[in-house]
N, C-alpha and C. Protein backbone atom coordinates (compact mmCIF):
# COMPACT_ATOMS: atom_id res chain seq x y z
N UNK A 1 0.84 -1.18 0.00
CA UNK A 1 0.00 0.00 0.00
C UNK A 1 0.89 1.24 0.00
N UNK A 2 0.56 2.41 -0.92
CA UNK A 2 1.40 3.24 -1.05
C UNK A 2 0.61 4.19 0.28
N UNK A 3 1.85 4.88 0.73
CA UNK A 3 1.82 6.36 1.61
C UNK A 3 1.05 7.16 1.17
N UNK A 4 0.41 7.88 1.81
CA UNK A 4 -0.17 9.31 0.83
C UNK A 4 -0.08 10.76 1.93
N UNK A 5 0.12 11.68 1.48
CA UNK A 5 0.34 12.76 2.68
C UNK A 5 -0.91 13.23 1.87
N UNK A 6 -2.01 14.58 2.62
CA UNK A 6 -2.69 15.06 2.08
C UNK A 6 -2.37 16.63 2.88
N UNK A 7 -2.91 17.46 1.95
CA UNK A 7 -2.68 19.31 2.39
C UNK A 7 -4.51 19.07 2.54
N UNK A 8 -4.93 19.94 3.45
CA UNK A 8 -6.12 20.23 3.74
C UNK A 8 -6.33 21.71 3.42
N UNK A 9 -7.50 22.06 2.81
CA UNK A 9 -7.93 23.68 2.78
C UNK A 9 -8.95 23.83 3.15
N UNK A 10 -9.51 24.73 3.58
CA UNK A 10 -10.84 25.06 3.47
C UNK A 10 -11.19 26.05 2.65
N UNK A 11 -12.88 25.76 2.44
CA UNK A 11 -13.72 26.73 1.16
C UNK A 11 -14.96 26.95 1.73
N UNK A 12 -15.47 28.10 1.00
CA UNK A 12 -16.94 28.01 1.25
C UNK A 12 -17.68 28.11 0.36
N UNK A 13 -18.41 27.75 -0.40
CA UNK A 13 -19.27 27.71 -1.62
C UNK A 13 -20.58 28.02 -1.40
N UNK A 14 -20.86 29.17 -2.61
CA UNK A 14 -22.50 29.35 -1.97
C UNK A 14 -23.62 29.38 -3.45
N UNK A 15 -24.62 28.82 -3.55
CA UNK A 15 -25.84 28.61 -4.53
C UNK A 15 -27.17 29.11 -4.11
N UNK A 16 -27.92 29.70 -4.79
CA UNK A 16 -29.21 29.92 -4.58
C UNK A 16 -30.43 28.24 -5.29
N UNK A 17 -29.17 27.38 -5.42
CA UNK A 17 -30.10 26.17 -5.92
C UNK A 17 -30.13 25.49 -4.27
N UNK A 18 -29.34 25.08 -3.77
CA UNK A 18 -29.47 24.16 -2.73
C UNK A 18 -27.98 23.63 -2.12
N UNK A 19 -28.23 22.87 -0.55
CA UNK A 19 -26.38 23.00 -0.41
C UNK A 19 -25.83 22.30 -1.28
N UNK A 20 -26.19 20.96 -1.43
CA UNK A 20 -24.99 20.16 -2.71
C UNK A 20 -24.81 20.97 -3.70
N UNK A 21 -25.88 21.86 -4.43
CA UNK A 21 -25.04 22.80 -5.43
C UNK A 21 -24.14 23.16 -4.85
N UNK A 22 -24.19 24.00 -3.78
CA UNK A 22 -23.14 25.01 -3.21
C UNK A 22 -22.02 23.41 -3.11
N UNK A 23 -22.21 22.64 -2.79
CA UNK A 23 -20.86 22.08 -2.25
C UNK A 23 -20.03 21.67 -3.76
N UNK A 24 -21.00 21.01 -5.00
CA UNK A 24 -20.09 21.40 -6.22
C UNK A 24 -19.89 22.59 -6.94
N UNK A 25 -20.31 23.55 -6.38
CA UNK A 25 -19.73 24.61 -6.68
C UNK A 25 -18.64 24.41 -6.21
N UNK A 26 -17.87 24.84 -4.79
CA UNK A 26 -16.78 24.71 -4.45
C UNK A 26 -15.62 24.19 -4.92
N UNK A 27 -16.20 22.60 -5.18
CA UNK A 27 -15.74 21.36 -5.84
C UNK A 27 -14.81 22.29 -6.91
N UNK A 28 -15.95 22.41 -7.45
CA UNK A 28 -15.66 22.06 -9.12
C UNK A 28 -14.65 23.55 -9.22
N UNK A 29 -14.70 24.66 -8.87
CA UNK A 29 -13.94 25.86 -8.83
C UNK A 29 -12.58 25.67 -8.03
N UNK A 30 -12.91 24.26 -6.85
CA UNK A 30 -11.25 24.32 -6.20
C UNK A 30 -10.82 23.56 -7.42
N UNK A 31 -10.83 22.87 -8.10
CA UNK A 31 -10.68 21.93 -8.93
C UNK A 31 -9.60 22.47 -10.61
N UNK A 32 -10.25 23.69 -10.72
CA UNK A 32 -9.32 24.53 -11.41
C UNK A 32 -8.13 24.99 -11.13
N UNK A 33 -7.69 24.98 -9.68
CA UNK A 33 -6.53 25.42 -9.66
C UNK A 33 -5.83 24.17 -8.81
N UNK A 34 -6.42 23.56 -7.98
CA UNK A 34 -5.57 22.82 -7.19
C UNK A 34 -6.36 21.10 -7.47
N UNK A 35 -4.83 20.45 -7.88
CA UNK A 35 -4.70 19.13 -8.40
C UNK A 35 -4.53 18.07 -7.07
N UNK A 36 -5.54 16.79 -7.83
CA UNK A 36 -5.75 15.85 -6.56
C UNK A 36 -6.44 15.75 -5.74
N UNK A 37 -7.68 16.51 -5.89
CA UNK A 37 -8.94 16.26 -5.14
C UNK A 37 -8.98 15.07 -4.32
N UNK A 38 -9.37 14.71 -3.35
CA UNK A 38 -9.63 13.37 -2.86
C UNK A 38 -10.59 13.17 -2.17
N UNK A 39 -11.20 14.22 -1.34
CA UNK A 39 -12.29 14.29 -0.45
C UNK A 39 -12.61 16.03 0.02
N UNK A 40 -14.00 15.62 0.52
CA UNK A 40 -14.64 16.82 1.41
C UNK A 40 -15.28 16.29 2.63
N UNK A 41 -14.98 16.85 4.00
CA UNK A 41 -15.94 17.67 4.48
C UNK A 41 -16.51 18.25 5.10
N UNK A 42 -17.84 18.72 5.38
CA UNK A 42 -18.96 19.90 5.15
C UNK A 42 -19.03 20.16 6.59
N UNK A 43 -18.24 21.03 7.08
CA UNK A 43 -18.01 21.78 8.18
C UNK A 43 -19.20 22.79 8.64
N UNK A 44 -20.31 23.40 8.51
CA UNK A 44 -20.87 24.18 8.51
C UNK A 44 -21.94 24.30 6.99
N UNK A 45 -23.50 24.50 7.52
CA UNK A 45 -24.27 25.05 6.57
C UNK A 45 -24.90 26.33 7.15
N UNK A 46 -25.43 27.52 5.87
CA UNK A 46 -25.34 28.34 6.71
C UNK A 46 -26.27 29.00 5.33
N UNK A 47 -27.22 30.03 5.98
CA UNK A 47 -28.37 30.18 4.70
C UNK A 47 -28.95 31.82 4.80
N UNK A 48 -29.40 32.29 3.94
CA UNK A 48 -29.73 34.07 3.76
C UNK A 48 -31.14 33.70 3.52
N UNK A 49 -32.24 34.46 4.45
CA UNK A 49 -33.75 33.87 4.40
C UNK A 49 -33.56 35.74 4.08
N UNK A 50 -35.09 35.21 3.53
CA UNK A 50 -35.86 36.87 2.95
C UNK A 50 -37.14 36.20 2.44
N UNK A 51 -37.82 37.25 3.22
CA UNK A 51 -39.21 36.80 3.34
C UNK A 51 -39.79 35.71 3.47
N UNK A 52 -39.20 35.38 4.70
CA UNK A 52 -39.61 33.88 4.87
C UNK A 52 -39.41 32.86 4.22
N UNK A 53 -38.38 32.99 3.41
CA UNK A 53 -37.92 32.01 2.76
C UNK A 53 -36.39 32.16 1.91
N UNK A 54 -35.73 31.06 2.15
CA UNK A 54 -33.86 30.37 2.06
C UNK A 54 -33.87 31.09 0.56
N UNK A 55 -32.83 32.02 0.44
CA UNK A 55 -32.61 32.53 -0.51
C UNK A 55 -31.33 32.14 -1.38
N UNK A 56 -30.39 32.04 -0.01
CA UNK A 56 -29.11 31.30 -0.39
C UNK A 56 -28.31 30.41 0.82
N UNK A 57 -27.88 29.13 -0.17
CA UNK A 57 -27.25 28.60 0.59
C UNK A 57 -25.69 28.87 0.62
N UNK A 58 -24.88 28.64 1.81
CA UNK A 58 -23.43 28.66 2.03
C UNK A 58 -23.15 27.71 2.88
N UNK A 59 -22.08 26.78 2.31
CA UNK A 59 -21.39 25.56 2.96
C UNK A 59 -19.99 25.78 2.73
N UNK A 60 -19.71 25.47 4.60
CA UNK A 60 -18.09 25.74 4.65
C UNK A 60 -17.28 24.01 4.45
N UNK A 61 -16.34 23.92 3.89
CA UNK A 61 -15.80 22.42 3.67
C UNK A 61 -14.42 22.63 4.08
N UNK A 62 -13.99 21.13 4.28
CA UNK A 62 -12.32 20.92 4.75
C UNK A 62 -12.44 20.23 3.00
N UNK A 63 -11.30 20.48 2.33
CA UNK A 63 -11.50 19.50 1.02
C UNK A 63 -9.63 19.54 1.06
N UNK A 64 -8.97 17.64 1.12
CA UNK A 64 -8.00 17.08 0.72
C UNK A 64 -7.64 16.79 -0.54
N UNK A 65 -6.66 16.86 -0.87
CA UNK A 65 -6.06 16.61 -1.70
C UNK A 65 -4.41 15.72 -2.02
N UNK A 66 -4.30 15.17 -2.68
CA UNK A 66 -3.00 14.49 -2.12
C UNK A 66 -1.80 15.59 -3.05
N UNK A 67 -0.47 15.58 -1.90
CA UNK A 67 0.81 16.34 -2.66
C UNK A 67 1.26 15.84 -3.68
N UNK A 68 1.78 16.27 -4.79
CA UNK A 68 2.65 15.82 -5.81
C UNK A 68 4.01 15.17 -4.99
N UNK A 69 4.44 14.24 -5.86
CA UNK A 69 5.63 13.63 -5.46
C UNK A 69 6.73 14.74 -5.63
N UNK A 70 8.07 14.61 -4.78
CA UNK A 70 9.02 15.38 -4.45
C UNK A 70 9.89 15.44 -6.14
């Protein structure tokens, strides 16, 4: 079994569709710059009501990734 080290970041992603949008939002935008995705997760949900009703969602994530070799 190979070793794997992973760097952890956090993000917050936010959608007016619902949280899993918001969470591939995140996804898919950390995904452009930083290589090796491996996992998320979902530290916090968190939402903007107006008029009685969820306007937007925001989800905070831990998302791993594994390092490039030396």
């Amino acid at each position: 079994m190979s070793e794997h080290v992973y760097k952890v970041t956090e993000l917050v992603g936010s959608s007016t569709v619902s949280i899993e949008d918001a969470i591939q939002v995140a996804v898919s935008r950390a995904s452009v710059t930083l290589r090796n995705l491996r996992w998320f997760e979902v530290l916090e949900t968190r939402g903007h009501i107006e008029k009685g009703k969820v306007q937007h969602y925001q989800v905070s994530l831990k998302v791993g990734f594994t390092m490039d070799d030396a």
